[in-house]
Protein backbone atom coordinates (compact mmCIF):
# COMPACT_ATOMS: atom_id res chain seq x y z
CA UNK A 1 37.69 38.23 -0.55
CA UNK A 2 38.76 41.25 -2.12
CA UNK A 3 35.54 43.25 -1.87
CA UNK A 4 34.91 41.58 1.15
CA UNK A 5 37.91 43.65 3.53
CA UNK A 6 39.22 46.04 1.10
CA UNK A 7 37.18 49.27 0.76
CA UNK A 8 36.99 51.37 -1.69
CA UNK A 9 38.12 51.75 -5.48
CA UNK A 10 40.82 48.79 -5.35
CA UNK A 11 38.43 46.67 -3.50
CA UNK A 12 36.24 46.96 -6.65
CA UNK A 13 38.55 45.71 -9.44
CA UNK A 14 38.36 41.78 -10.84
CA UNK A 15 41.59 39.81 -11.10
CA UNK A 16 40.77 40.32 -14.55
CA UNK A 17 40.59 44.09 -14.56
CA UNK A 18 43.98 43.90 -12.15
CA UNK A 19 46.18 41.88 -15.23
CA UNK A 20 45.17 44.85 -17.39
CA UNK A 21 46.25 47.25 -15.01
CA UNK A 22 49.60 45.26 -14.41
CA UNK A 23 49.78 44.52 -18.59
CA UNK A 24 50.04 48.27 -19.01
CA UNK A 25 52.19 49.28 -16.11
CA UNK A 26 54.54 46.98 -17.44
CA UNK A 27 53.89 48.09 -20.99
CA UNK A 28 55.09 51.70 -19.80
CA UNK A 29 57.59 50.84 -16.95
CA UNK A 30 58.96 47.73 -18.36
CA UNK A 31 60.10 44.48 -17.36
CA UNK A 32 60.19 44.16 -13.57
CA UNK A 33 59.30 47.89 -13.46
CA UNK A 34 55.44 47.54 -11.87
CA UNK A 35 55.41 45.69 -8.46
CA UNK A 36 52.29 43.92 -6.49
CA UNK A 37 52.12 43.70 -2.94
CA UNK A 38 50.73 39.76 -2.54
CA UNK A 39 48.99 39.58 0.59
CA UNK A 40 49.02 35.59 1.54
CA UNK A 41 46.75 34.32 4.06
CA UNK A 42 43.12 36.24 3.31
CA UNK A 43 42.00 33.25 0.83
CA UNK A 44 42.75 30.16 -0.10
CA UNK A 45 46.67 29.50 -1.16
CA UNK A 46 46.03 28.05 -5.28
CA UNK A 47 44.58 31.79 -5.33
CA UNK A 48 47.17 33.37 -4.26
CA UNK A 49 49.61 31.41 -5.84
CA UNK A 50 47.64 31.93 -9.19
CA UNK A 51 47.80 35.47 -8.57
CA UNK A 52 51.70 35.12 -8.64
CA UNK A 53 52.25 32.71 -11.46
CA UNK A 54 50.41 35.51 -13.32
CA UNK A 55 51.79 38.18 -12.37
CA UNK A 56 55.53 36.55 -12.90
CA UNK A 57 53.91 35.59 -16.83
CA UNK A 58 53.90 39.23 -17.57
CA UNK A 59 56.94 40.61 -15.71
CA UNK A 60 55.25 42.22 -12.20
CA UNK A 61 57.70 42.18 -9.59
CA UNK A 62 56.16 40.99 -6.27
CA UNK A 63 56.46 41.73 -2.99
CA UNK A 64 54.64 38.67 -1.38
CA UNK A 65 53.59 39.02 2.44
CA UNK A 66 51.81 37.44 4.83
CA UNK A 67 48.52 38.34 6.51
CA UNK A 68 49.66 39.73 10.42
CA UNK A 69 46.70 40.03 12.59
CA UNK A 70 48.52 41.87 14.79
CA UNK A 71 48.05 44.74 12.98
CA UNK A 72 45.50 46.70 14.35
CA UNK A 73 43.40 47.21 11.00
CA UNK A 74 44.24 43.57 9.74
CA UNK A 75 43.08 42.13 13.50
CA UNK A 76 39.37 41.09 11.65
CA UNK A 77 40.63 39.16 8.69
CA UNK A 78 40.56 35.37 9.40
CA UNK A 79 44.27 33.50 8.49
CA UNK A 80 42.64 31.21 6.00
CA UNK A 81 44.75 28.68 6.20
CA UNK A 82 47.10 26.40 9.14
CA UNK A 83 51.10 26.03 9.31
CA UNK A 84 51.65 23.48 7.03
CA UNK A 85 49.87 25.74 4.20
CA UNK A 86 51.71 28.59 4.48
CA UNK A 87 55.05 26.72 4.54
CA UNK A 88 54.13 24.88 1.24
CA UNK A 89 53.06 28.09 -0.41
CA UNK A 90 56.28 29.42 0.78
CA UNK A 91 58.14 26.80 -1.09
CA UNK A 92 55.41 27.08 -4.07
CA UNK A 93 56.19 31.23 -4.13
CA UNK A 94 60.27 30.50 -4.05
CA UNK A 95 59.63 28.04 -7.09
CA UNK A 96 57.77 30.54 -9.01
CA UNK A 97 60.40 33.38 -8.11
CA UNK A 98 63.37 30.76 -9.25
CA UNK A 99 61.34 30.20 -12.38
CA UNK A 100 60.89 33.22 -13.67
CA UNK A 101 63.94 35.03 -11.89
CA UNK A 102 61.75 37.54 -10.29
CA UNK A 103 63.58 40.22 -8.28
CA UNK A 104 61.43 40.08 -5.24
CA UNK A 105 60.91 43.08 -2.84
CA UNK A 106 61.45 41.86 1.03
CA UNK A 107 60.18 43.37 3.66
CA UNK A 108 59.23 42.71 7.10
CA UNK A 109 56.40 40.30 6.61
CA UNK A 110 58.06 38.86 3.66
CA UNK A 111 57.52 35.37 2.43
CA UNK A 112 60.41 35.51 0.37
């Protein structure tokens, strides 16, 4: 999905390549010092989750939001999944958060 509507040098990294990335931002910012924005809705939810239950393993602090067509350059992505979905990965991202007592950046389109 990534390469799919994200252009450019991001769009080209593996989740694998990403960890790395994350592994040594944490490595030189320290705990809770390296942030990820997780954008929920552009793939299926046990990805996304995944992504965070990762992330939390090594100490990334995320920002979790969800997809908003209604932004004009987000208007093309399909919401992959229905109401239900995104309430349970709500409660699935909260768990995770509790878990590993991950400060959690909230913004506007926050699932937090």
């Amino acid at each position: 999905m990534r390469r799919k509507y994200i252009r450019g040098l991001k769009g080209e990294y593996t989740f694998e390549e990403y960890m790395a990335i994350f592994t040594d931002a944490v490595d030189v910012f320290g705990r809770f010092g390296a942030g990820s924005c997780l954008l929920v809705g552009i793939e299926a939810a046990e990805n996304t989750i995944n992504g965070l239950e990762e992330l939390a393993k090594i100490a990334v602090a995320p920002a979790p939001t969800v997809l908003t067509p209604f932004v004009v350059k987000q208007m093309g992505i399909p919401f992959s999944f229905d109401l239900e979905e995104l309430i349970d990965t709500h409660v699935r991202f909260n768990n995770i958060v509790a878990r590993y007592e991950l400060p959690v950046f909230s913004g506007v389109f926050s699932l937090a």
